[in-house]
Protein backbone atom coordinates (compact mmCIF):
# COMPACT_ATOMS: atom_id res chain seq x y z
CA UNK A 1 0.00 0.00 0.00
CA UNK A 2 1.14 3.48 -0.94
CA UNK A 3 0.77 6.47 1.21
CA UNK A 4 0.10 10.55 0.91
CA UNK A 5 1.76 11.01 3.84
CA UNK A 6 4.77 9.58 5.95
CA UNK A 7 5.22 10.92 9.35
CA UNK A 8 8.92 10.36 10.67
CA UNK A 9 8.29 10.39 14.30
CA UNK A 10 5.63 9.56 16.55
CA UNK A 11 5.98 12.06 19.66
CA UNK A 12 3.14 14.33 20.78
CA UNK A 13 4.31 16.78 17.53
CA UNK A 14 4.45 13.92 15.15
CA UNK A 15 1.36 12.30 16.61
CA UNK A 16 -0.68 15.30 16.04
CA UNK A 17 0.52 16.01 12.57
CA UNK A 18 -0.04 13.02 11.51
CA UNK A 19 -3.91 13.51 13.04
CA UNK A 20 -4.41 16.62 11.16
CA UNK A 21 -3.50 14.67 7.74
CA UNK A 22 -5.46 11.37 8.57
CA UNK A 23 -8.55 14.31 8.86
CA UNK A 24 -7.57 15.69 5.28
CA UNK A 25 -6.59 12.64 3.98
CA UNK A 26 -6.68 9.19 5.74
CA UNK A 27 -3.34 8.00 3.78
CA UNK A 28 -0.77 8.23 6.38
CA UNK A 29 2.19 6.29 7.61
CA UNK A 30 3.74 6.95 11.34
CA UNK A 31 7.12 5.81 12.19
CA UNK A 32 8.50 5.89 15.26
CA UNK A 33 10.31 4.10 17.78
CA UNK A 34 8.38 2.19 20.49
CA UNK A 35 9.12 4.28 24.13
CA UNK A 36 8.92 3.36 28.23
CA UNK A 37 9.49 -0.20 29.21
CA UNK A 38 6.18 -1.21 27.33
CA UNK A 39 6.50 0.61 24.06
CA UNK A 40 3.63 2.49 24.67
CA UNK A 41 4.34 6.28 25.39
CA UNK A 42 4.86 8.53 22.72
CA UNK A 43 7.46 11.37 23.53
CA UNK A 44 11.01 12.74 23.01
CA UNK A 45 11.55 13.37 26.54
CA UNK A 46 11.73 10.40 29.61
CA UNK A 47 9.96 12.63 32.37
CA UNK A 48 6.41 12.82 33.37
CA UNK A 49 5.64 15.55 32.19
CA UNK A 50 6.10 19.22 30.24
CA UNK A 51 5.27 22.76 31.82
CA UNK A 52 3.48 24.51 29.05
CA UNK A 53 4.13 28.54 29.89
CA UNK A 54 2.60 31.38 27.65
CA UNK A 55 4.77 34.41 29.58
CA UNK A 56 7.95 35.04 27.58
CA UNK A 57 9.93 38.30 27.25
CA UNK A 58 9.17 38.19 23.61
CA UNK A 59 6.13 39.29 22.73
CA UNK A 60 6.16 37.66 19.28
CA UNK A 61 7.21 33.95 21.62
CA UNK A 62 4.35 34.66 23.82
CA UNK A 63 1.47 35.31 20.92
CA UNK A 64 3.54 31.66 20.41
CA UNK A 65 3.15 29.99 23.19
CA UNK A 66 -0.50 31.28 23.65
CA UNK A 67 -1.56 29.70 20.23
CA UNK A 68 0.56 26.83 20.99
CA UNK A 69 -1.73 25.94 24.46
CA UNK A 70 -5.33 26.41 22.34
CA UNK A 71 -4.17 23.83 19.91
CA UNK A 72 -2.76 21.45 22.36
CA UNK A 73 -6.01 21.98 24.96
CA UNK A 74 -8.44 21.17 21.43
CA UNK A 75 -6.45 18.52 20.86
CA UNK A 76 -7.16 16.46 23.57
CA UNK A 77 -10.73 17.80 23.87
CA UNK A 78 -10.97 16.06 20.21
CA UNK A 79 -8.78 13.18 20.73
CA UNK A 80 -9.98 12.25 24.61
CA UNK A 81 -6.59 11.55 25.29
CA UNK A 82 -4.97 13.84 28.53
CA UNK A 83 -2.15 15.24 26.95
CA UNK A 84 -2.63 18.33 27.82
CA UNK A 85 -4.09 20.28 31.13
CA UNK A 86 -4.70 23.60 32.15
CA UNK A 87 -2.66 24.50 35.59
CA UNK A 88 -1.06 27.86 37.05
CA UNK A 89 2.48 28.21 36.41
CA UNK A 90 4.52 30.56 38.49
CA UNK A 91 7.43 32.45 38.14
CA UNK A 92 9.95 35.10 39.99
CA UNK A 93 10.35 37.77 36.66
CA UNK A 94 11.32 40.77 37.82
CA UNK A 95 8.30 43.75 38.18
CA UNK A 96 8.61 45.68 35.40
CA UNK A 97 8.22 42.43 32.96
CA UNK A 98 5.01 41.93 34.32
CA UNK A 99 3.91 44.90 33.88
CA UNK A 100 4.60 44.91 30.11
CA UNK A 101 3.62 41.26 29.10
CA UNK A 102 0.13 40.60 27.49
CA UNK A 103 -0.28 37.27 28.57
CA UNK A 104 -0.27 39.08 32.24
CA UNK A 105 -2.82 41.77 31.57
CA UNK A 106 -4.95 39.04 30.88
CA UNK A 107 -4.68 37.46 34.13
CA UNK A 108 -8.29 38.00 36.49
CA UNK A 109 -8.20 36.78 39.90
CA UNK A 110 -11.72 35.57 41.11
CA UNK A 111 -12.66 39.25 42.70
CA UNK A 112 -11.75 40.89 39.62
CA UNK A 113 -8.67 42.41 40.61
CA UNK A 114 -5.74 41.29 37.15
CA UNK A 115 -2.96 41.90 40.04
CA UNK A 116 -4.00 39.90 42.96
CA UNK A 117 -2.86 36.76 43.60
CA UNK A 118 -1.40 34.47 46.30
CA UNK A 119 2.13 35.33 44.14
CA UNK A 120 3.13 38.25 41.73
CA UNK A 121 3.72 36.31 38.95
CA UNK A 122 1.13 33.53 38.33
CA UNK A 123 0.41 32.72 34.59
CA UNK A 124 -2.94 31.24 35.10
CA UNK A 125 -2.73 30.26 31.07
CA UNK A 126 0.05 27.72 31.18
CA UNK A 127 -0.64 24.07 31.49
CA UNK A 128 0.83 20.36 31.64
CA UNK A 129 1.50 18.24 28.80
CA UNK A 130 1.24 14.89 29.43
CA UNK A 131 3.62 12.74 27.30
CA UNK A 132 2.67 9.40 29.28
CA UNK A 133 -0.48 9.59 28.09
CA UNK A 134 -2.86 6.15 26.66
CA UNK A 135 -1.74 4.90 23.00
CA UNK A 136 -3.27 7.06 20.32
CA UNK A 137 -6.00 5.07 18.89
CA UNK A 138 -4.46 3.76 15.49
CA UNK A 139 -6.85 2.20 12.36
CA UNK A 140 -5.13 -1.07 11.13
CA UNK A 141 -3.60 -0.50 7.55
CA UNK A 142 -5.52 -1.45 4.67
């Protein structure tokens, strides 16, 4: 059988491409090297997990980042699998950084107030992704 589409990889990056072209096409090919003890996770890295920040000092790397977290959080809305889950990430950036990032003016605490909260710099936008996550569910080839 012939394929539109070869995939080298089959990480969380890899695994998600090839997602998006099995929706426009259904004629892909994944290769990748089995993972973990069982050869069932799918990532590049051997932890538990990834912190997913959208603060940067770069305001083009935080638009970025920001983009980045929607696609991973609707990807595992429309896979089911956990890869991904919103949690507060915190950091010690000095003041005047916070004052300038966008990702920060967006920040509410629950009265309201966009600069109160338990610390200074809480980026209530970041998240976990979850490399040890289920097997991607995978059609058989025809």
């Amino acid at each position: 059988m012939l394929y539109e589409y070869c995939v080298i990889g089959n990480g969380l990056i890899g695994a998600s491409v090839a997602l998006e072209l099995a929706h426009r096409s259904g004629s892909v090919c994944v290769l990748g090297a089995a993972y973990g003890d069982e050869g069932r996770y799918y990532s590049s890295h051997e932890d538990d997990s990834r912190i997913a920040r959208c603060w940067h000092k770069d305001a083009y790397w935080e638009e970025l980042a920001q983009r980045n977290i929607a696609r991973l959080q609707a990807l595992a809305e429309a896979s089911g699998l956990p890869i991904f889950r919103r949690t507060p990430v915190f950091y010690n950036y000095p003041s005047e950084y916070h004052l300038t990032s966008a990702c920060a003016a967006k920040r509410k605490s629950p009265d309201g107030n966009p600069h109160a909260s338990q610390f200074d710099y809480e980026d209530i936008h970041g998240g976990i992704i979850e490399p040890k996550c289920p097997p991607w569910p995978v059609a058989p080839a025809a």
